[in-house]
N, C-alpha and C. Protein backbone atom coordinates (compact mmCIF):
# COMPACT_ATOMS: atom_id res chain seq x y z
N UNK A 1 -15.35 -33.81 -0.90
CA UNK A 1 -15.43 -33.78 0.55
C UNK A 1 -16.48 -32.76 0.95
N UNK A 2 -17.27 -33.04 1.58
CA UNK A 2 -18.31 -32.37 2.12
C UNK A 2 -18.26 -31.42 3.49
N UNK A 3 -17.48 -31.87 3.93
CA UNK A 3 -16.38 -31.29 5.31
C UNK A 3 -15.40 -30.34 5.63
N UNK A 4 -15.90 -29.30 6.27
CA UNK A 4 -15.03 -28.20 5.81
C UNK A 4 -13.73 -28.70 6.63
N UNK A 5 -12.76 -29.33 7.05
CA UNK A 5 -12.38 -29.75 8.00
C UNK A 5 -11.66 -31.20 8.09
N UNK A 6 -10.65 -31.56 7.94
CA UNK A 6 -9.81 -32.97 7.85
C UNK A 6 -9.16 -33.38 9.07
N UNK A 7 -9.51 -34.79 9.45
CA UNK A 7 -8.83 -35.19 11.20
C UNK A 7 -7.55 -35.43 10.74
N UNK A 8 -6.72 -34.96 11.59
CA UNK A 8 -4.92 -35.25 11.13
C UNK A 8 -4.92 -36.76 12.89
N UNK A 9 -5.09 -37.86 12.37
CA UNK A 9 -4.47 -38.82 13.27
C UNK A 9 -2.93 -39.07 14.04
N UNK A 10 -3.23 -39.52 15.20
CA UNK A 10 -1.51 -40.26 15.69
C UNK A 10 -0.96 -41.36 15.11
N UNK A 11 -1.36 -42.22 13.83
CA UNK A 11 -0.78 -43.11 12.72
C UNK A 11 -2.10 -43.79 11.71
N UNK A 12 -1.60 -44.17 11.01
CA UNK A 12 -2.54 -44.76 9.52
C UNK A 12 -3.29 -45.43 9.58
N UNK A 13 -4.50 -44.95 9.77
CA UNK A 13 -5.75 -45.78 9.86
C UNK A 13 -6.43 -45.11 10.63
N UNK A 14 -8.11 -45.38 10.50
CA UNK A 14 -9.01 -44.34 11.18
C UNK A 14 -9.37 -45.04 12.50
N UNK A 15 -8.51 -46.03 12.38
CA UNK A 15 -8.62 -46.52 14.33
C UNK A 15 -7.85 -45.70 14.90
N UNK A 16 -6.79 -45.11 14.80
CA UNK A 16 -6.21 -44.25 15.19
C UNK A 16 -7.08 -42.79 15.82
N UNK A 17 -6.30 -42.27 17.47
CA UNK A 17 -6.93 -40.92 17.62
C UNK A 17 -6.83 -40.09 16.77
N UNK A 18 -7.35 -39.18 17.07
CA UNK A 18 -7.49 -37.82 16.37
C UNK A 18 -6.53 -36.75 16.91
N UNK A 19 -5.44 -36.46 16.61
CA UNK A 19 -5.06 -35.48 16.99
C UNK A 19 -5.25 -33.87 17.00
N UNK A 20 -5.88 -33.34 16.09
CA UNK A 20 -6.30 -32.13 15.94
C UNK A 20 -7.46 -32.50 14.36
N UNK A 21 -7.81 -31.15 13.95
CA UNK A 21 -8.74 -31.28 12.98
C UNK A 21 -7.92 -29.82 11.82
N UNK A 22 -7.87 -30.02 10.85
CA UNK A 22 -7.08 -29.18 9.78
C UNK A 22 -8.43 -28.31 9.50
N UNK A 23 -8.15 -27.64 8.78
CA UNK A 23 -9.43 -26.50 7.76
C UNK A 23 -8.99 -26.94 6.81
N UNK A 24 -10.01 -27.24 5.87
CA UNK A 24 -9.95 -27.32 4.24
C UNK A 24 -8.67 -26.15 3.48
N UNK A 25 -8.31 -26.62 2.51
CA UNK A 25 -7.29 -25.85 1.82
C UNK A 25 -5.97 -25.94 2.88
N UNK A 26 -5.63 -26.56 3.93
CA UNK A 26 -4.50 -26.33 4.87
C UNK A 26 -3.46 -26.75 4.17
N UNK A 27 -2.22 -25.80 3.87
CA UNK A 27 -1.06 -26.37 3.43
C UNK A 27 -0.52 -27.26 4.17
N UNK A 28 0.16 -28.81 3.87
CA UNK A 28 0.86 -29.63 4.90
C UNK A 28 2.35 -29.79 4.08
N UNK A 29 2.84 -30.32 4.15
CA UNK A 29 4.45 -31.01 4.42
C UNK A 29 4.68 -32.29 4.11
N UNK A 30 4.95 -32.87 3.06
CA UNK A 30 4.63 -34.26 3.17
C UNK A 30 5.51 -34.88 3.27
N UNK A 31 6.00 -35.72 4.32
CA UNK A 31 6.56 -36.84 4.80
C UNK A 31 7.10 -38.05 4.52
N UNK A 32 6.02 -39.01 4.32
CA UNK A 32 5.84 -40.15 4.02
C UNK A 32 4.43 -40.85 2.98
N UNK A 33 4.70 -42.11 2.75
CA UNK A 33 3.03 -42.71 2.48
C UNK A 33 3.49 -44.13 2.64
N UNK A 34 2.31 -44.43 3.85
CA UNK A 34 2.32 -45.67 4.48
C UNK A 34 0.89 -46.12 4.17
N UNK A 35 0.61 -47.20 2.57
CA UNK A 35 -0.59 -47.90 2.80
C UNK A 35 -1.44 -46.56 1.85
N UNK A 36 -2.64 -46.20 2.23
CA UNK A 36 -3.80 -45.68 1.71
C UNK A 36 -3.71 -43.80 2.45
N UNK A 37 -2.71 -44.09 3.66
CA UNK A 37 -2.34 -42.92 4.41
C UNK A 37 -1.20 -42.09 4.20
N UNK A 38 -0.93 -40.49 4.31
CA UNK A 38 0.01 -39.95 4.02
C UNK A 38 0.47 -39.57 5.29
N UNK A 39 1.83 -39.81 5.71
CA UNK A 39 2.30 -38.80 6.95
C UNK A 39 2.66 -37.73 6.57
N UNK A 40 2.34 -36.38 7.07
CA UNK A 40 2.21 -35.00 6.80
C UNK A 40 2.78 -33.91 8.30
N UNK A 41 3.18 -32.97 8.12
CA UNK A 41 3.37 -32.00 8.94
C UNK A 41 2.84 -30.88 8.63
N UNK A 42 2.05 -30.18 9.61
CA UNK A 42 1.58 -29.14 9.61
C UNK A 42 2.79 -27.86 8.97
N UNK A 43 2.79 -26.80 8.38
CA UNK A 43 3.51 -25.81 8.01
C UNK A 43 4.04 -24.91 9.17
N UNK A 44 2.77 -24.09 9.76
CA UNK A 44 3.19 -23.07 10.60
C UNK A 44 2.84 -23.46 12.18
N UNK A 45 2.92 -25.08 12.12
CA UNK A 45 2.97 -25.54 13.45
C UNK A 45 3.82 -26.63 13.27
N UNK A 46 4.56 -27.28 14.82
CA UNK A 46 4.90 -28.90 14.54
C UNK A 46 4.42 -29.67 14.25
N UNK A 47 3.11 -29.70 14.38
CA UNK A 47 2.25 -31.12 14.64
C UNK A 47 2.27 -31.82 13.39
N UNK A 48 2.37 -33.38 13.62
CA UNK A 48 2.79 -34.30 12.29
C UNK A 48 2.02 -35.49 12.90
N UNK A 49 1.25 -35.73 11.34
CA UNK A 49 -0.21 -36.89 11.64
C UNK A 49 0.00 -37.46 10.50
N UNK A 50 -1.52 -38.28 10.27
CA UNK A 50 -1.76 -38.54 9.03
C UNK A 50 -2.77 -38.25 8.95
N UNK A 51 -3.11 -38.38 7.34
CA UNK A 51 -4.36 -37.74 6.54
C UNK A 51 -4.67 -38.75 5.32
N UNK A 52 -6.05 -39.65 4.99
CA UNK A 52 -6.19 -40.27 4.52
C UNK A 52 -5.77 -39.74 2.89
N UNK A 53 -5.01 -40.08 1.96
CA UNK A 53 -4.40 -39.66 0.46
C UNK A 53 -5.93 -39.25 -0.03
N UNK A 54 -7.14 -39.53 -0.04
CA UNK A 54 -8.07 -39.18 -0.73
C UNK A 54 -8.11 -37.84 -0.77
N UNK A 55 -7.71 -37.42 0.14
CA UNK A 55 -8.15 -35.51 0.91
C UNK A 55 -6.71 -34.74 0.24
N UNK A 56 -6.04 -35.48 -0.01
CA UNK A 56 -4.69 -34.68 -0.64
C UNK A 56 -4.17 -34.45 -1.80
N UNK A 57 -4.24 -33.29 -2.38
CA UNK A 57 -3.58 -32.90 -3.56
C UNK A 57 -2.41 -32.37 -3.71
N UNK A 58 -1.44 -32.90 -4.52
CA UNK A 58 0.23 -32.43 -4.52
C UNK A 58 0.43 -31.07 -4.88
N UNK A 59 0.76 -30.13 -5.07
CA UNK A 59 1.34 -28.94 -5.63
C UNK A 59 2.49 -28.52 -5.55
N UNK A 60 2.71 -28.28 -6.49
CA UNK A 60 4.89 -28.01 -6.62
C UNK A 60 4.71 -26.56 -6.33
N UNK A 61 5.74 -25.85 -5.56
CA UNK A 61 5.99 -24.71 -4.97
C UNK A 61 7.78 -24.02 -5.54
């Protein structure tokens, strides 16, 4: 990714708005996976989008 920066959408698919924009390295919450898309929640906020699975790496905590 060339982008310092990931769009978190209002549902799966990039027709979808944009609800906010993440920073690279942002811890999320993961949800769901609908299709090619993950539903995710922000950590130290509410906000819950999606984020295309390409941009996401799992890590056990």
């Amino acid at each position: 990714m060339t982008s310092k920066t990931l769009n978190l959408r209002e549902g799966p698919g990039s027709e979808y708005d944009i609800i906010t924009t993440l920073p690279l390295h942002k811890e999320l919450i993961y949800l769901a996976m609908i299709g090619d898309w993950v539903k995710v929640k922000s950590r130290n906020e509410e906000t819950t989008g999606f984020v295309h699975y390409k941009y996401v790496v799992v890590v056990d905590k």
